[in-house]
Protein backbone atom coordinates (compact mmCIF):
# COMPACT_ATOMS: atom_id res chain seq x y z
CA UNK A 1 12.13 13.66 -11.31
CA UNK A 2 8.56 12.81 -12.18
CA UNK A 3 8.47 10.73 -15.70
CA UNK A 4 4.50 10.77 -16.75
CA UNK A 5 3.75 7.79 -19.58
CA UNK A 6 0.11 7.93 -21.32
CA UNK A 7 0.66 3.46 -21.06
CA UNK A 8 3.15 1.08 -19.78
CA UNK A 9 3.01 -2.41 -19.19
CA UNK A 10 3.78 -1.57 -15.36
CA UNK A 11 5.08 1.28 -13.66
CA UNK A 12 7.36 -0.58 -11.43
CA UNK A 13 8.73 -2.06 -14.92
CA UNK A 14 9.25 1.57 -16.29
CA UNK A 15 11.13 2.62 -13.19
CA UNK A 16 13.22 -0.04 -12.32
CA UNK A 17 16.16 1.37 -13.65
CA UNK A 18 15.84 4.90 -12.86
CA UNK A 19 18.01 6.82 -9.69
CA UNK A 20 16.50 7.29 -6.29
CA UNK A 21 14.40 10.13 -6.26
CA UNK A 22 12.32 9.21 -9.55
CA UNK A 23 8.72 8.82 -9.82
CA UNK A 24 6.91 6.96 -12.88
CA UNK A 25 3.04 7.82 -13.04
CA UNK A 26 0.79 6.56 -16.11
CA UNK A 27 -2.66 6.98 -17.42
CA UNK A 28 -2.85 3.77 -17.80
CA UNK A 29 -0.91 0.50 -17.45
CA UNK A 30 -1.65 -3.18 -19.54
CA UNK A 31 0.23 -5.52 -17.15
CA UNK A 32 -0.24 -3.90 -13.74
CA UNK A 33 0.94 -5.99 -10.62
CA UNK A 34 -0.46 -6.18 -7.08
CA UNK A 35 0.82 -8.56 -3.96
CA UNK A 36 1.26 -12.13 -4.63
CA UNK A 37 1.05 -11.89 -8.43
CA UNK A 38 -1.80 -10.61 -8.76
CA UNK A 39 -2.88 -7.90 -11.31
CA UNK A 40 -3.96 -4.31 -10.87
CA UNK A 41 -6.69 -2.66 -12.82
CA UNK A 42 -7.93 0.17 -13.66
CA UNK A 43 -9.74 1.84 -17.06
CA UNK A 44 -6.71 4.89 -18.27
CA UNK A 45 -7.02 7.74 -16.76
CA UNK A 46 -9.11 6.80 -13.79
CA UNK A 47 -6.37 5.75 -10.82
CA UNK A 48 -3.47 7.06 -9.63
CA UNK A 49 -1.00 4.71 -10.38
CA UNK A 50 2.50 5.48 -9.87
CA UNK A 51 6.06 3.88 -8.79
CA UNK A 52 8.60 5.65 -6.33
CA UNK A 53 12.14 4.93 -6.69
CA UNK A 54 13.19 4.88 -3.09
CA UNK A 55 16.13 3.97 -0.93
CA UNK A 56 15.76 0.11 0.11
CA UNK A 57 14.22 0.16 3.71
CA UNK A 58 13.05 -3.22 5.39
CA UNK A 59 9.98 -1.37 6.31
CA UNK A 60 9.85 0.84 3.52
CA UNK A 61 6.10 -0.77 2.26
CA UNK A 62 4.52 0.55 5.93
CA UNK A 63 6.50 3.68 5.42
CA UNK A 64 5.01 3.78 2.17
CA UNK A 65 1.32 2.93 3.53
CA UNK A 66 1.38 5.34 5.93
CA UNK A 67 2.44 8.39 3.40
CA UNK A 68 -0.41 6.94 1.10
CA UNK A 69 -2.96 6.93 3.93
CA UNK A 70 -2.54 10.42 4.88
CA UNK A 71 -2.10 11.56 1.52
CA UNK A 72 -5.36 10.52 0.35
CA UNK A 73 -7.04 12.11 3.63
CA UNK A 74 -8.24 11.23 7.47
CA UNK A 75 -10.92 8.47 6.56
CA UNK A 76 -8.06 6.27 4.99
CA UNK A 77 -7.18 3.58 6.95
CA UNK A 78 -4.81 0.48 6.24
CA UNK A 79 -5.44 -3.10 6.19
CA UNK A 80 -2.25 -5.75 7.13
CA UNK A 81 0.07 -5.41 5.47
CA UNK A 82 -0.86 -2.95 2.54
CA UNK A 83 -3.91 -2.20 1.38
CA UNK A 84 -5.87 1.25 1.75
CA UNK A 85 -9.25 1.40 3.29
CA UNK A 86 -12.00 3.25 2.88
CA UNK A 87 -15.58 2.93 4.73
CA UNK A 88 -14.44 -0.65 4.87
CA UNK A 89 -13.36 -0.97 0.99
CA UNK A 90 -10.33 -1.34 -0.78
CA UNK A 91 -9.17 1.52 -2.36
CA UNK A 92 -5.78 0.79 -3.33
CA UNK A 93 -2.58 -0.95 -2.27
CA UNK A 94 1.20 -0.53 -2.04
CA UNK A 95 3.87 -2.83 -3.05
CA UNK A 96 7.37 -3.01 -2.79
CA UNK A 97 9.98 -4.40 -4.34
CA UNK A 98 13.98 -4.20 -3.09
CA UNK A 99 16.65 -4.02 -5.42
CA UNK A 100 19.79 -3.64 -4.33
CA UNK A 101 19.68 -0.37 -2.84
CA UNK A 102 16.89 1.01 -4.04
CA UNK A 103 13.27 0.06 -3.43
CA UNK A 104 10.37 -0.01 -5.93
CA UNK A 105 7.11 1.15 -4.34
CA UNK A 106 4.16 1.32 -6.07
CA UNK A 107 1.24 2.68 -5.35
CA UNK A 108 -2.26 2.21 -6.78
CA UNK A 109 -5.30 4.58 -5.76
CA UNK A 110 -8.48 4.23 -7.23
CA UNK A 111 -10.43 7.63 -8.34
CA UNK A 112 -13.13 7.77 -10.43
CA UNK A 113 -13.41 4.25 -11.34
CA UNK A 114 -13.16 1.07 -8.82
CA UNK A 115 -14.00 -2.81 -9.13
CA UNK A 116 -17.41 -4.07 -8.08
CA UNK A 117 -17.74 -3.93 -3.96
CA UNK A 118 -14.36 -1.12 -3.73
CA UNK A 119 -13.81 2.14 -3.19
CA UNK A 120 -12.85 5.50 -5.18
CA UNK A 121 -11.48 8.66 -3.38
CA UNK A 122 -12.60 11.38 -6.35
CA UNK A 123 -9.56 13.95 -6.12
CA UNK A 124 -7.70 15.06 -8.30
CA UNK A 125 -4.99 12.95 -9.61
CA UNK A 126 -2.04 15.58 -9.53
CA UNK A 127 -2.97 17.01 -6.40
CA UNK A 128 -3.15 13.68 -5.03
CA UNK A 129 0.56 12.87 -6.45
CA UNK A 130 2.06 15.61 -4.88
CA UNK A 131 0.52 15.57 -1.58
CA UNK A 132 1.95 11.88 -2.08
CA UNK A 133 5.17 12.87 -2.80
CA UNK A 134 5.46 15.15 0.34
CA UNK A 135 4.25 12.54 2.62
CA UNK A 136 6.73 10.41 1.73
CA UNK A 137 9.48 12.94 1.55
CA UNK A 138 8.55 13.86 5.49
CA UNK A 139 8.60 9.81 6.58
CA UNK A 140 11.92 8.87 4.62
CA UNK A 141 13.90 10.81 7.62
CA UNK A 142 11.04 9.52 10.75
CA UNK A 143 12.54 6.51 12.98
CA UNK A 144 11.33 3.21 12.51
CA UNK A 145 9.69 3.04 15.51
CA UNK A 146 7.61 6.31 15.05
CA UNK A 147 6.74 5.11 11.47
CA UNK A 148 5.43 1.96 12.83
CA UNK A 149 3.30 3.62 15.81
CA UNK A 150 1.59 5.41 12.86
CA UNK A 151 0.97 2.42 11.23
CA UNK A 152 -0.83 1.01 14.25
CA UNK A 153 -2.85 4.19 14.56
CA UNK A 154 -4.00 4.14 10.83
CA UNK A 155 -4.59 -0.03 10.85
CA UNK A 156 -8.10 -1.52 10.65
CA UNK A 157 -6.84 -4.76 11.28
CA UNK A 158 -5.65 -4.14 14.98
CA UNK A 159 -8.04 -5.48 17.67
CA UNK A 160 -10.38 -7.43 14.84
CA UNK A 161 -10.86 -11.22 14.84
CA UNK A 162 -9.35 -11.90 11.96
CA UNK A 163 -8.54 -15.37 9.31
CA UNK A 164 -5.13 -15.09 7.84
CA UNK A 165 -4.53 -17.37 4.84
CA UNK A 166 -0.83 -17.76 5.36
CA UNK A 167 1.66 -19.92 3.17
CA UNK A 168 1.31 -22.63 5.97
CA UNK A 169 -2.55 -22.79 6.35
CA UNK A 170 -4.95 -20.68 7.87
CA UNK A 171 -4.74 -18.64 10.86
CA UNK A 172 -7.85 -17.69 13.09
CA UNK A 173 -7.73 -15.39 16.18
CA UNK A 174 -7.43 -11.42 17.36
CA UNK A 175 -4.84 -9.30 15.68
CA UNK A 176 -2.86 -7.97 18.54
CA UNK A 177 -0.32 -5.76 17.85
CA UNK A 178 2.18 -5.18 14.48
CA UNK A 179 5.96 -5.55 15.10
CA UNK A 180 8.71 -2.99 14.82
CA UNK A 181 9.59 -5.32 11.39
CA UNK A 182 5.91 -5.62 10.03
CA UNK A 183 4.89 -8.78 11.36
CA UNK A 184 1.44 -9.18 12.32
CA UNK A 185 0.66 -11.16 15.71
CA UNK A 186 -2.27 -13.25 16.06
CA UNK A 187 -3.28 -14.77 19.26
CA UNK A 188 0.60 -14.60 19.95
CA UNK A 189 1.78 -15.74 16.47
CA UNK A 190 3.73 -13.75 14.51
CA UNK A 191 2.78 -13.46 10.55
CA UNK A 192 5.34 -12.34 8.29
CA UNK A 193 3.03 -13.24 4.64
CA UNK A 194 -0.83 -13.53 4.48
CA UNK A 195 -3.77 -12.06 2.86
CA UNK A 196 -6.40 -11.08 5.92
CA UNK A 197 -9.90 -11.43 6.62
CA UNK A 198 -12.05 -9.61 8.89
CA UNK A 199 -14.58 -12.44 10.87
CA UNK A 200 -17.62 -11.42 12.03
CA UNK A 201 -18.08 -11.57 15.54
CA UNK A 202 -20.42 -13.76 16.49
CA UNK A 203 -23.52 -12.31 18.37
């Protein structure tokens, strides 16, 4: 079931009581939310900007990545843990939320309108929904393990000196490898929350 608003405050708020299986998408939303409290936004009409109502799944935001990533076409690429990448930009960003047994994913895709220094994808916003929808329909049934090894093929992050500013303090060194439960390891330490940097290598 597809519900499509013209505004909400959020579409994670308008779905969070709806069944498994339901999709919010809105033209626009006043109060949109991104990782760590931040806000998402974008003028009406000019991102997709939707919420899935799936079953709860400890890895269901890399599930989710991945189904975004190919959705919106080969040159995507994800940064740790869940933003989408393009030429190096952001161009949008999943996030999760677990309730019970259900899980709150929304997704954010910029399209014909993008903050100073991102990126827009310029598709169509339907087409992009449903290509969206089947994505994630095909990865609800793949195995952990083969949703993660996509991951790592899609990530940016992977093999990049990279500064993680982590609860804790900062975190400087190579990103080796992502875990089976999303954890990112950095010169052998495992990250569970951070927002990432890419460092320039020096010459």
């Amino acid at each position: 079931m597809i519900r499509r608003l013209a505004e909400v405050d959020s579409t994670m708020n308008a779905a969070a009581g709806l069944p498994v299986g339901s999709v919010v998408v809105a033209d626009s939303q006043t109060a949109g939310r991104g990782r760590a409290g931040r806000t998402w936004e974008a003028p009406p009409g000019t991102a997709l900007l939707a919420t899935f109502v799936l079953p709860a799944d400890p890895i269901v935001v890399f599930r989710a990545g991945v189904a975004a990533a190919r959705a919106c076409g080969p040159d995507v690429r994800l940064k740790w843990p869940n933003d989408l990448m393009l030429d190096g930009r952001k161009l949008g960003g999943v996030l999760a939320e677990i309730r019970g047994e259900r899980a709150l994913v929304g997704i954010g895709v910029n399209l014909t309108s993008a903050p100073e220094g991102a990126a827009m994808l310029r598709v169509d916003r339907d087409r992009l929904l449903d290509s969206l929808v089947l994505e994630l329909q095909s990865l609800a049934q793949t195995p952990a393990t083969s949703v993660m090894a996509a991951y790592r093929e899609l990530s940016e992050t992977l093999g990049q000196r990279v500064q993680v500013e982590t609860p804790a303090g900062l975190v400087e060194g190579t990103a080796e490898a992502v875990r089976l439960d999303g954890a990112l390891i950095v010169d052998g330490r495992p990250i569970v929350v951070g927002d990432v940097r890419r460092l320039r290598r020096s010459s």
